[in-house]
C-alpha atoms as a PDB file:
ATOM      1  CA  UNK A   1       7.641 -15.278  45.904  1.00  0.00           C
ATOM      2  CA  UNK A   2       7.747 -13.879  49.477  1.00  0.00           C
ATOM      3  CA  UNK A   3       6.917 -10.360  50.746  1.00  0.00           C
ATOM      4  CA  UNK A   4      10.333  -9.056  50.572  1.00  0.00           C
ATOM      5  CA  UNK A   5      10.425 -10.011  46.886  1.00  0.00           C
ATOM      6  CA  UNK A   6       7.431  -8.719  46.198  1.00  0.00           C
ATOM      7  CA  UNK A   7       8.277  -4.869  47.711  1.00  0.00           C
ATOM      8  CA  UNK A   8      11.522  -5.274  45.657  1.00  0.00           C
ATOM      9  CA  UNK A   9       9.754  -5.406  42.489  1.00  0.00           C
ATOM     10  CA  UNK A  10       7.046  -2.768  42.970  1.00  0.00           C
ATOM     11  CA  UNK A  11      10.063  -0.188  44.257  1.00  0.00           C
ATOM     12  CA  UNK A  12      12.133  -1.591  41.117  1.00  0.00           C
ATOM     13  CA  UNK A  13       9.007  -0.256  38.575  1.00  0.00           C
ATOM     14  CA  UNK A  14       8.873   2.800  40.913  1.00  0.00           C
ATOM     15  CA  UNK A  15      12.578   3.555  39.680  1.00  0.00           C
ATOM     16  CA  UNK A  16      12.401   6.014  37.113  1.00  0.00           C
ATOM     17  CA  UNK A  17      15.918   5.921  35.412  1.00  0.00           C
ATOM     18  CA  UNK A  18      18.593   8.757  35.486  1.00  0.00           C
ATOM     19  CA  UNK A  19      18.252   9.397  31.460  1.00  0.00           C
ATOM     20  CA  UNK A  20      14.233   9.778  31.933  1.00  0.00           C
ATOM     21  CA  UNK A  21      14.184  12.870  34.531  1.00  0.00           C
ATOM     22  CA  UNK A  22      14.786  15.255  32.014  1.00  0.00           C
ATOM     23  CA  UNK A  23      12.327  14.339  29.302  1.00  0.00           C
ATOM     24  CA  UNK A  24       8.403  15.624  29.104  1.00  0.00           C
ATOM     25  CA  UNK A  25       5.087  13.733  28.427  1.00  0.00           C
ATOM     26  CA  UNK A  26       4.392  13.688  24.718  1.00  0.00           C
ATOM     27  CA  UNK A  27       0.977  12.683  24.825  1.00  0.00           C
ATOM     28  CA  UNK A  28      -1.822  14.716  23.175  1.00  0.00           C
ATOM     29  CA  UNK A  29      -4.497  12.625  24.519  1.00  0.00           C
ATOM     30  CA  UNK A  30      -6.298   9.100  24.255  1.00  0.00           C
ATOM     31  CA  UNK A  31      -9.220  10.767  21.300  1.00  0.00           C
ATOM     32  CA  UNK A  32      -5.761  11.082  18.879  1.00  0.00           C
ATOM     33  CA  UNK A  33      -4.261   7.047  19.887  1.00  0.00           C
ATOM     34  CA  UNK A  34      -5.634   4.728  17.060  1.00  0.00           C
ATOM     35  CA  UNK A  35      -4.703   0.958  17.167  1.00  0.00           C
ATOM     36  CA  UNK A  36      -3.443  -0.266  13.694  1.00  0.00           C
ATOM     37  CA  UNK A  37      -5.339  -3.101  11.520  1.00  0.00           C
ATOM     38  CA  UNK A  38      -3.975  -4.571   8.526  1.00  0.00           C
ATOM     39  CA  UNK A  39      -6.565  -6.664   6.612  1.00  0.00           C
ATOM     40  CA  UNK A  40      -6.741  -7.864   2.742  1.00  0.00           C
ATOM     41  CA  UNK A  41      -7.492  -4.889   0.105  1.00  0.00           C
ATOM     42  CA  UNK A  42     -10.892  -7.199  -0.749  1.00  0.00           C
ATOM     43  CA  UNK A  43     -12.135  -6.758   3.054  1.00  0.00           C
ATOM     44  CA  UNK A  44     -11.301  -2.942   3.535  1.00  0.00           C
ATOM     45  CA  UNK A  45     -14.967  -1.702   2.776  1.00  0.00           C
ATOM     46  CA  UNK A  46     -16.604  -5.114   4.721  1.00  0.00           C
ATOM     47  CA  UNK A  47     -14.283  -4.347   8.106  1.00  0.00           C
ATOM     48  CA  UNK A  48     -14.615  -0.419   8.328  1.00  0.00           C
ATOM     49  CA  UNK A  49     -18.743  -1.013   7.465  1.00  0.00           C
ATOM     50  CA  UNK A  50     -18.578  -3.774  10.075  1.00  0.00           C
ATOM     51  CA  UNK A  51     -16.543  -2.021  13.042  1.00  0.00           C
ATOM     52  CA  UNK A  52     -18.187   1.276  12.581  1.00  0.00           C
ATOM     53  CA  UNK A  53     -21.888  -0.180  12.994  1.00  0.00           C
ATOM     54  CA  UNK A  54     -20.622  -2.067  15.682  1.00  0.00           C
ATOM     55  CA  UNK A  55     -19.125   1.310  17.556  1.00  0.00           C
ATOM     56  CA  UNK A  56     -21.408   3.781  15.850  1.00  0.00           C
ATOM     57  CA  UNK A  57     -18.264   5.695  14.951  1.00  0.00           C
ATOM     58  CA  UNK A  58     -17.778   7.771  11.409  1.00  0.00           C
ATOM     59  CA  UNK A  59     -15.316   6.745   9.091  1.00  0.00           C
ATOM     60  CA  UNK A  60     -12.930   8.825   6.689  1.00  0.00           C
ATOM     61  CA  UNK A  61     -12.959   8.702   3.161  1.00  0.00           C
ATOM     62  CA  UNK A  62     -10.745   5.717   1.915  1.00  0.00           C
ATOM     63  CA  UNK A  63      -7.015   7.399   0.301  1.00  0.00           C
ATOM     64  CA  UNK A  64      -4.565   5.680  -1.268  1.00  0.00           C
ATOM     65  CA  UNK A  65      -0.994   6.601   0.019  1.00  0.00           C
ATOM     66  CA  UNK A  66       2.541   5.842   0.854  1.00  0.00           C
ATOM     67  CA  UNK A  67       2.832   5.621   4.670  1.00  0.00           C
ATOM     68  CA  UNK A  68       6.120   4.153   4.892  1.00  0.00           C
ATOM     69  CA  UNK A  69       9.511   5.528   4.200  1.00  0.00           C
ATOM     70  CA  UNK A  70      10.538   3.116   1.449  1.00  0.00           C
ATOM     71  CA  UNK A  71       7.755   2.566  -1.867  1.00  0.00           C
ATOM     72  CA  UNK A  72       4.266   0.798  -0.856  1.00  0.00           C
ATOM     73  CA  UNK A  73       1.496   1.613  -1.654  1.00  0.00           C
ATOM     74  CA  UNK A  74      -2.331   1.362   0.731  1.00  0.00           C
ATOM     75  CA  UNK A  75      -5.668   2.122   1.070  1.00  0.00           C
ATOM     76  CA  UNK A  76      -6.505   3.650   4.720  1.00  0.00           C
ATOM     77  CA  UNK A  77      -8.881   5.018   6.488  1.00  0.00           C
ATOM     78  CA  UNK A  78      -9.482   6.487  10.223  1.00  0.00           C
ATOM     79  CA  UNK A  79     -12.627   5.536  12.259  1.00  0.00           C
ATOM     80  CA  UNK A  80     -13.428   7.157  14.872  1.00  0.00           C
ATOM     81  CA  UNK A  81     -16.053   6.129  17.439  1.00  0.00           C
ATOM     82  CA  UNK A  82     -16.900   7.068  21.554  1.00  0.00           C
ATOM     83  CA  UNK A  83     -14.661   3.750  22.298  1.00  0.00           C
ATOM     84  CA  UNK A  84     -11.878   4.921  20.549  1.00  0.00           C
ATOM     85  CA  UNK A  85     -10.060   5.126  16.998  1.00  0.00           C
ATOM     86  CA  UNK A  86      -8.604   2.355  14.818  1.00  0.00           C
ATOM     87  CA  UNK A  87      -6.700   3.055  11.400  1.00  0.00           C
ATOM     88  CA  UNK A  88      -6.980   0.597   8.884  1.00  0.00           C
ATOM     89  CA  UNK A  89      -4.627  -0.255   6.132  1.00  0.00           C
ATOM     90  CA  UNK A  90      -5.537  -2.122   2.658  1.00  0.00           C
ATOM     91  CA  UNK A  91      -2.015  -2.898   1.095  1.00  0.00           C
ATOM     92  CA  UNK A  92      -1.599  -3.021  -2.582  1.00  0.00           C
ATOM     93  CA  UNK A  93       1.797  -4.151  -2.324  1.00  0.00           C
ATOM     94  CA  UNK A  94       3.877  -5.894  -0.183  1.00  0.00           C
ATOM     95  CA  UNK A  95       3.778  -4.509   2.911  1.00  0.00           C
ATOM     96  CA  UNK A  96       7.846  -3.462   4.026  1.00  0.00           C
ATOM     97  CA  UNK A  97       9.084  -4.594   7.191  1.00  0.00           C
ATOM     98  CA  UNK A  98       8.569  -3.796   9.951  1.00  0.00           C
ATOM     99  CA  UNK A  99       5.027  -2.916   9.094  1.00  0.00           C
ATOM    100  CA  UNK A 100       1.827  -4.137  10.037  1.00  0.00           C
ATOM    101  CA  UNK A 101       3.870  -5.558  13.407  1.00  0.00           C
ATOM    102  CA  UNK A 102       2.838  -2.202  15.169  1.00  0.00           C
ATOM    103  CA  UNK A 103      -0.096  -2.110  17.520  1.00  0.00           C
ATOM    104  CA  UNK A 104      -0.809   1.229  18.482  1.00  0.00           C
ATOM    105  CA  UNK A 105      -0.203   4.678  16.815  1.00  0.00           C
ATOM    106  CA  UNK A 106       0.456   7.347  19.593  1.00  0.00           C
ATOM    107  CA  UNK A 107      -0.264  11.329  18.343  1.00  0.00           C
ATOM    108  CA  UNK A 108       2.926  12.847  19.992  1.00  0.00           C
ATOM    109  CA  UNK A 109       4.248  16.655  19.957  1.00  0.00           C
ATOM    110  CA  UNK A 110       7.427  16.010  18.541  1.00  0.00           C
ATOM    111  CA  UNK A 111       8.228  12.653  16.933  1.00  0.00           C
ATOM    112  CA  UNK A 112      11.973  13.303  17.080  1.00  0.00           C
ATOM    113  CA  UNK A 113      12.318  14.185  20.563  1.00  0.00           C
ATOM    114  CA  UNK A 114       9.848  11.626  21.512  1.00  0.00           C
ATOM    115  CA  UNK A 115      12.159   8.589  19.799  1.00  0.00           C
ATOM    116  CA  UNK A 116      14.571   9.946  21.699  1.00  0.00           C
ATOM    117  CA  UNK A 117      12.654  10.045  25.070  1.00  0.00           C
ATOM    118  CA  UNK A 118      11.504   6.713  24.447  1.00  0.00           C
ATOM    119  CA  UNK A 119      15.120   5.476  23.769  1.00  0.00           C
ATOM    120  CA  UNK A 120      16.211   6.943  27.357  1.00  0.00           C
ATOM    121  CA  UNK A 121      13.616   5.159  28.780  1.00  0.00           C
ATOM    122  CA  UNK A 122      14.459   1.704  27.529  1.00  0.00           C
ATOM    123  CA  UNK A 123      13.055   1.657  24.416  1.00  0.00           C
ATOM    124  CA  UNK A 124      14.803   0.882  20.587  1.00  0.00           C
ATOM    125  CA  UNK A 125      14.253   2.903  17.411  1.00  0.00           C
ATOM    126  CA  UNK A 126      12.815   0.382  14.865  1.00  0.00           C
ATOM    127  CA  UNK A 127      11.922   2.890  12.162  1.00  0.00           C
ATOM    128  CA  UNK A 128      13.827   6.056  12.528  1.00  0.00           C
ATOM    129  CA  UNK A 129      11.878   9.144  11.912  1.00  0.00           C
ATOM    130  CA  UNK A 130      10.852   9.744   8.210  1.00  0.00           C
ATOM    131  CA  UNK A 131       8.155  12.210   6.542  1.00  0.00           C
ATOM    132  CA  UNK A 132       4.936  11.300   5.319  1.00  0.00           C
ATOM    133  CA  UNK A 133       2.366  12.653   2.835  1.00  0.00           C
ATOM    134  CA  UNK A 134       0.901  14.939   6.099  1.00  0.00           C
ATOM    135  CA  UNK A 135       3.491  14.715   8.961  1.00  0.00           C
ATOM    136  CA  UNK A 136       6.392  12.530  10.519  1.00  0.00           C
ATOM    137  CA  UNK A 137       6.097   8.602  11.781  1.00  0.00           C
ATOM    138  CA  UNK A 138       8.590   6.626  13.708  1.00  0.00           C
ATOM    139  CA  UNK A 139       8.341   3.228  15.568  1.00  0.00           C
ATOM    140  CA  UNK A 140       9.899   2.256  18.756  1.00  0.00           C
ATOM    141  CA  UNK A 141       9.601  -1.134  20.251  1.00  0.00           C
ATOM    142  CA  UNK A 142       9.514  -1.647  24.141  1.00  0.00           C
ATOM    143  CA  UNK A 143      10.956  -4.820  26.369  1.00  0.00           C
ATOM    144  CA  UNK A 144       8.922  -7.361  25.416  1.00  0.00           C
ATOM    145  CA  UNK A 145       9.066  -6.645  21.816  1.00  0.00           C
ATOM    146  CA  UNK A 146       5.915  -4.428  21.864  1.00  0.00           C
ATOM    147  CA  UNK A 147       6.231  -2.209  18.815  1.00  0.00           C
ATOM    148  CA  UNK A 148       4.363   1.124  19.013  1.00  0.00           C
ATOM    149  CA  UNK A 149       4.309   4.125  15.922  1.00  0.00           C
ATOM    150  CA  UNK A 150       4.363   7.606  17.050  1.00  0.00           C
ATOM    151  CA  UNK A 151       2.789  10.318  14.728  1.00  0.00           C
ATOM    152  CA  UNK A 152       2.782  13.845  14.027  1.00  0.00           C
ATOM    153  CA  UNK A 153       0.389  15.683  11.882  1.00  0.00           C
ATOM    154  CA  UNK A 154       1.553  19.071  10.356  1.00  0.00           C
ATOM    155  CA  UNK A 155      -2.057  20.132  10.314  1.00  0.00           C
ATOM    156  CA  UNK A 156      -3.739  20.326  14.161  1.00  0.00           C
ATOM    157  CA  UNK A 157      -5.637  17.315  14.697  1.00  0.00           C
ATOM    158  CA  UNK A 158      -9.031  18.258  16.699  1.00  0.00           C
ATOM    159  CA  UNK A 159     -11.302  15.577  18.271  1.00  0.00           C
ATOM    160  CA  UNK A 160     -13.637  15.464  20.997  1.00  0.00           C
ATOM    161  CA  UNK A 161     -12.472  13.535  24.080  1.00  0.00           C
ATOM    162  CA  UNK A 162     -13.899  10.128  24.494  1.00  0.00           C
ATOM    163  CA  UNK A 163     -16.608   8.783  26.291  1.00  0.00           C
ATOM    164  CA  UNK A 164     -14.814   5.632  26.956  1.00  0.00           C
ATOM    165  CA  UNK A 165     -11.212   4.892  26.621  1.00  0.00           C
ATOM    166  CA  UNK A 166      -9.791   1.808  25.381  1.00  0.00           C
ATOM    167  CA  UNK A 167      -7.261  -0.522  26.573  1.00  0.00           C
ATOM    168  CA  UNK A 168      -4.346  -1.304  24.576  1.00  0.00           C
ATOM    169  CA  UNK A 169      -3.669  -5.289  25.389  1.00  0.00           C
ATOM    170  CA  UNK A 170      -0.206  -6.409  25.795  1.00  0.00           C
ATOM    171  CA  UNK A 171       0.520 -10.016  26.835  1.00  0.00           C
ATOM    172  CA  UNK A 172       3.956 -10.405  27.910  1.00  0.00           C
ATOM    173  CA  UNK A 173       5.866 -13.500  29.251  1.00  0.00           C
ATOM    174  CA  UNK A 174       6.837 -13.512  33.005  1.00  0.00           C
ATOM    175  CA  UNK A 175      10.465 -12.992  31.700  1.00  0.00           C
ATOM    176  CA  UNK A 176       9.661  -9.708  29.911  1.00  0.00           C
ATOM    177  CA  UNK A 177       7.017  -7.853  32.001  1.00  0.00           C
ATOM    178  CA  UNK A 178       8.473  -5.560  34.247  1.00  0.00           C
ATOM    179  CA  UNK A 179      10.969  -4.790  32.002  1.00  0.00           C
ATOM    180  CA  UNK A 180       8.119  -3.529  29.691  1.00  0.00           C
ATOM    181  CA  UNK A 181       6.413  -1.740  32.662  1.00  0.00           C
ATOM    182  CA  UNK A 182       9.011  -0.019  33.789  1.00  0.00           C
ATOM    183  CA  UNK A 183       9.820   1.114  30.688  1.00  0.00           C
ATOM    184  CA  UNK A 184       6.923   2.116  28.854  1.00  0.00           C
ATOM    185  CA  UNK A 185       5.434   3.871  32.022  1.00  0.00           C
ATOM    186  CA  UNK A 186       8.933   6.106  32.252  1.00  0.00           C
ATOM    187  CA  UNK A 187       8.122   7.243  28.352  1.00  0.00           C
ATOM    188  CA  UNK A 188       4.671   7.695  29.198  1.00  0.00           C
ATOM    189  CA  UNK A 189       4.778   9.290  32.333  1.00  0.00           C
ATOM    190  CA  UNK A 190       2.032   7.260  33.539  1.00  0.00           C
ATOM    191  CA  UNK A 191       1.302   5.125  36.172  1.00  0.00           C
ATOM    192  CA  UNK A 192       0.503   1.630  37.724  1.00  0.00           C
ATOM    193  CA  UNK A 193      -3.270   1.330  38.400  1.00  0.00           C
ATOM    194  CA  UNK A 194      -3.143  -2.725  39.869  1.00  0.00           C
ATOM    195  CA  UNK A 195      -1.034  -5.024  39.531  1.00  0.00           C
ATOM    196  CA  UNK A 196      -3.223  -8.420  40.597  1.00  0.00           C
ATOM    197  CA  UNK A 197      -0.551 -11.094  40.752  1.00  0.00           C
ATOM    198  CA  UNK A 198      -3.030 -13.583  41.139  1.00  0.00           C
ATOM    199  CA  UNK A 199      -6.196 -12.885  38.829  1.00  0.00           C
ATOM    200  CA  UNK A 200      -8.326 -15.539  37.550  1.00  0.00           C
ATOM    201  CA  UNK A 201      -7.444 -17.091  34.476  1.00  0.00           C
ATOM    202  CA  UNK A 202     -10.875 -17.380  33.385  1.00  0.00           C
ATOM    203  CA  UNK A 203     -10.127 -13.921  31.825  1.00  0.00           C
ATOM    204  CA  UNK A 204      -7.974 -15.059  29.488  1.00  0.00           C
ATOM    205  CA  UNK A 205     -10.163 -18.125  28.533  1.00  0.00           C
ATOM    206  CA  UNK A 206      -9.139 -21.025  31.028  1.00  0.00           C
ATOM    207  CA  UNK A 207     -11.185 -23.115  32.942  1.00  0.00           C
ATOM    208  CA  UNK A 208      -9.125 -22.689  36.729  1.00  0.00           C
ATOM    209  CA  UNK A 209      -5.631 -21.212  37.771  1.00  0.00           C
ATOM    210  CA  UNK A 210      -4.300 -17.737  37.928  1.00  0.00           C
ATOM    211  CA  UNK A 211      -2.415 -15.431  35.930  1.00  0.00           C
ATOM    212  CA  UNK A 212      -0.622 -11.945  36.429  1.00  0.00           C
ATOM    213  CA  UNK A 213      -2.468  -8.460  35.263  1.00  0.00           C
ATOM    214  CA  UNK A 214      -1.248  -5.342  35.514  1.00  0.00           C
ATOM    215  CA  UNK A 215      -3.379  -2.143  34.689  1.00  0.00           C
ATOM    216  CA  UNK A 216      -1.563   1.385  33.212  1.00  0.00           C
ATOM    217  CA  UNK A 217      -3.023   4.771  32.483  1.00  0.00           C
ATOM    218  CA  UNK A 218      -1.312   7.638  31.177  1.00  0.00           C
ATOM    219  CA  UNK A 219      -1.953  10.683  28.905  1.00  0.00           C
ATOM    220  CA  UNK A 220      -1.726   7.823  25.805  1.00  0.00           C
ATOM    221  CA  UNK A 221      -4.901   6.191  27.691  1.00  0.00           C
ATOM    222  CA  UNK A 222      -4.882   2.839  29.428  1.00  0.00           C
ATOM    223  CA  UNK A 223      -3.164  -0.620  28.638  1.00  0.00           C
ATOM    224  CA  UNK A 224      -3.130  -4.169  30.443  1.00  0.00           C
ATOM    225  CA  UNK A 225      -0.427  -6.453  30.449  1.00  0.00           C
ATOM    226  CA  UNK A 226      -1.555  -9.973  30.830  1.00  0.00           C
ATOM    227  CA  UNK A 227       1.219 -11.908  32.126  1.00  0.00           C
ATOM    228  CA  UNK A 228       1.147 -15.416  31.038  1.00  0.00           C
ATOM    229  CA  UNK A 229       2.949 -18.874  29.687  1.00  0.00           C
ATOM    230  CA  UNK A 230       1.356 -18.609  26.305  1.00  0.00           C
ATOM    231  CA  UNK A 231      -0.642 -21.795  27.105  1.00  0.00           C
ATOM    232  CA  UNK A 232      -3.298 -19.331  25.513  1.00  0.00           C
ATOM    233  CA  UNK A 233      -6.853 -21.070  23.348  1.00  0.00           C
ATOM    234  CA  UNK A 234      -7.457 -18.611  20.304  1.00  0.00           C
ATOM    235  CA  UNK A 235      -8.671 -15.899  20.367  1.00  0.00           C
ATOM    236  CA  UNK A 236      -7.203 -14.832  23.494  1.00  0.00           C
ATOM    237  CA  UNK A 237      -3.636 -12.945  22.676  1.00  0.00           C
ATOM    238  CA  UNK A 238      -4.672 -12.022  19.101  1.00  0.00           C
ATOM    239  CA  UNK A 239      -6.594  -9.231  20.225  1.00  0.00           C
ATOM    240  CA  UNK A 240      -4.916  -5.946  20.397  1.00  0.00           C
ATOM    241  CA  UNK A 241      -7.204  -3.450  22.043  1.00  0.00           C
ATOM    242  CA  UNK A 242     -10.323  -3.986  24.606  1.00  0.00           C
ATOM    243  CA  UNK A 243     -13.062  -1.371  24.068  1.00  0.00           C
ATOM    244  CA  UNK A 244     -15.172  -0.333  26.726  1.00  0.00           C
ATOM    245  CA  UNK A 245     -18.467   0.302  25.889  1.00  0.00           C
ATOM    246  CA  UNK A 246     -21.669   1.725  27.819  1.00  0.00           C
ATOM    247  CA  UNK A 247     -24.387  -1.257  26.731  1.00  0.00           C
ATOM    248  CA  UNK A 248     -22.407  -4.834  26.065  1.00  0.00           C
ATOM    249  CA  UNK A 249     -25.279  -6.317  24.559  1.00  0.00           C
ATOM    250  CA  UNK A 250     -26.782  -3.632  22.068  1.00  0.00           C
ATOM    251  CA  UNK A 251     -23.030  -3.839  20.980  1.00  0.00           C
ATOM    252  CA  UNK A 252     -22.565  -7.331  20.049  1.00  0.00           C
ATOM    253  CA  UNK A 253     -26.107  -7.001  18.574  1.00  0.00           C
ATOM    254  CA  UNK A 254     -24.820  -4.520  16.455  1.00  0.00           C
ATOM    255  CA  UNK A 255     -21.532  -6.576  15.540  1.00  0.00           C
ATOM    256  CA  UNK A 256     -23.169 -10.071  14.617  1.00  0.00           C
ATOM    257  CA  UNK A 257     -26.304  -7.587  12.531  1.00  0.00           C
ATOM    258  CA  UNK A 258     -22.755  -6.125  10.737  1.00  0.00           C
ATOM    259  CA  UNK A 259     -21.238  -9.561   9.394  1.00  0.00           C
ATOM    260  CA  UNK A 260     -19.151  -9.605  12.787  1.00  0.00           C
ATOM    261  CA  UNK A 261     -18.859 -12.839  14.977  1.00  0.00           C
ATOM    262  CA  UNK A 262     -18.770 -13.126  18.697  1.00  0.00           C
ATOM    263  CA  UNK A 263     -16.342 -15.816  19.555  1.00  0.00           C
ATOM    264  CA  UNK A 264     -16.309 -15.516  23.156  1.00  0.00           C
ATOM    265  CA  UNK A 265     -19.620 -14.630  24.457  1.00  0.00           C
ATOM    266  CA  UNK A 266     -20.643 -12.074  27.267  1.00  0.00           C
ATOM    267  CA  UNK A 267     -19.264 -13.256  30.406  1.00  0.00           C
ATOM    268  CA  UNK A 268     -18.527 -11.609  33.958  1.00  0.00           C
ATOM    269  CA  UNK A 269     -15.221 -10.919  34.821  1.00  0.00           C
ATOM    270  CA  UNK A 270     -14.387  -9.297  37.896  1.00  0.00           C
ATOM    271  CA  UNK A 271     -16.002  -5.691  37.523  1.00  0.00           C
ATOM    272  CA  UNK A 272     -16.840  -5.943  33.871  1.00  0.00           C
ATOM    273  CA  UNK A 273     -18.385  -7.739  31.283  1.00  0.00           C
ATOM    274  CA  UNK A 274     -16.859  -8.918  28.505  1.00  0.00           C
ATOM    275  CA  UNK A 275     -16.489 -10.805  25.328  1.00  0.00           C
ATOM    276  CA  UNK A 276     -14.504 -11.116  22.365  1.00  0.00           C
ATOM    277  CA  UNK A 277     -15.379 -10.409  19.267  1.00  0.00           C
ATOM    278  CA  UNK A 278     -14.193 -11.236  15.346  1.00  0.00           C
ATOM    279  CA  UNK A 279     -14.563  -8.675  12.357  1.00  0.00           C
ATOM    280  CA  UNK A 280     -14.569  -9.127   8.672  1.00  0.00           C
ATOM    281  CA  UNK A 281     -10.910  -9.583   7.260  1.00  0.00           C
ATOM    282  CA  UNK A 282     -10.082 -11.135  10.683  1.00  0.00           C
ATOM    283  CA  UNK A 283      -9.442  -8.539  13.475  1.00  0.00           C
ATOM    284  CA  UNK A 284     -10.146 -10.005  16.756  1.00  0.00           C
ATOM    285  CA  UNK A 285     -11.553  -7.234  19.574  1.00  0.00           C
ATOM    286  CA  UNK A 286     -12.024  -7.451  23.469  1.00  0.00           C
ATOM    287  CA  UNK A 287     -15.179  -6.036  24.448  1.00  0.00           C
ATOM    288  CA  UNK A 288     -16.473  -5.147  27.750  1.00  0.00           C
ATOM    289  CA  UNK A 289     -19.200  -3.000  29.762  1.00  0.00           C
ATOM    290  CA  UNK A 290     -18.206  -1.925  33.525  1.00  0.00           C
ATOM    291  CA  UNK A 291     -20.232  -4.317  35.886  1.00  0.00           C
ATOM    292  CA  UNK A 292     -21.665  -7.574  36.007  1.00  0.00           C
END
């Protein structure tokens, strides 16, 4: 690609469409975004004791409730830690479509109007807007196929901000990716950090080459979309959030002492640390410290 191309396709994601200029930021703030984990009933109580070691966070109570619009039936819990929030889901039942394909669950002010904003933006409705037990759920899906749940509580949600904020990780063929950046930074009214065209592919597990990573931050927090050709050795791409945290090692002490495993160990990358580590009932986690 030469240098013309390449200022064509930063002003192209500068674009903001027509249908966007007239919508607002819906955010709330990073504290209230939790990425969503499905695991087995039988490894609920292993994960959450596992993950919240690991983070030091505080768990919720475990409910059983409906959280979709048609009949199901799951165990969940919240966990909240300094590196951010997951919510975790035990089904009972079989879990409808097009759950547990979700990533991230966004705290917006008004899940109707934020569909909406989301559709001007690029986005499609996947689950339109339904009640739940304490508030209103939809789920939109970006280019790319990147499907994302936006919630509303009817009761105030109130938690501290966050001494580090985590990265939601998107990987995204070459075909898809500034289709999904253009897009998702329109709904979020966010912004392009980097976009490293040529970053080294030791970051996503290879030995040599390069590979394409952009960096976005908005009032939903940050995300990274690693660009790539799937050619991908597990674990990397199964991981759907990278938590930053203030002492790597302590961590992954903390996550192997918890019944976790660390399947990539610490390694530098650039201006972190990092490794990757897998939880009880099979969620797979990026984790990294800033420096070498």
């Amino acid at each position: 690609m030469n240098r013309a191309h390449i200022l064509l396709a930063t002003l192209a994601l500068a674009i903001v469409p027509a249908a966007f200029a007239s919508t607002r930021d819906f955010s709330v703030g990073p504290q209230y975004d939790t990425t969503h984990v499905y695991v087995a009933a039988a490894d609920l109580d292993a994960f959450v004791r596992s993950f919240t070691t690991t983070f030091a966070g505080q768990p919720t109570p475990p409910v059983v409730v409906t959280v979709t619009p048609t009949p199901s039936k799951t165990t969940s819990q919240v966990v909240r830690t300094s590196s951010g929030a997951i919510s975790v889901f035990g089904f009972q039942t079989p879990v409808p479509y097009p759950f547990g394909q979700e990533r991230t669950g966004y705290l917006v002010t008004n899940v109707d109007e934020a569909v909406k904003a989301a559709n001007a933006a690029g986005a499609a409705t996947l689950v339109a807007p339904f009640d739940d037990p304490i508030g209103r759920d939809a789920v939109v899906t970006f280019p790319g196929g990147v499907n994302t749940q936006f919630y509303w509580h009817t009761a105030k949600s109130t938690s501290a901000p966050l001494e580090h904020v985590p990265e939601n990780r998107i990987y995204l063929p070459v075909q898809s990716a500034d289709a999904f950046v253009k897009s998702f930074v329109a709904f979020t009214h966010g912004k392009v950090l980097s976009d490293e065209r040529h970053a080294p592919a030791v970051e996503i597990g290879r030995s040599a080459g390069t590979y394409r990573r952009i960096r976005l931050a908005s009032g939903f927090g940050k995300a990274t979309v690693l660009v790539t050709d799937g050619h991908l050795d597990w674990p990397y791409g199964t991981e759907l959030t990278g938590y930053e945290v203030g002492d790597l090692d302590a961590t992954l002490r903390r996550a192997r002492d918890s019944g976790a495993t660390v399947v990539v160990e610490a390694h530098p990358e650039g201006d972190r640390r990092a490794a990757m580590v897998r939880f009880p009932g099979g969620y797979v986690a990026e984790i990294h410290s800033a420096g070498n």
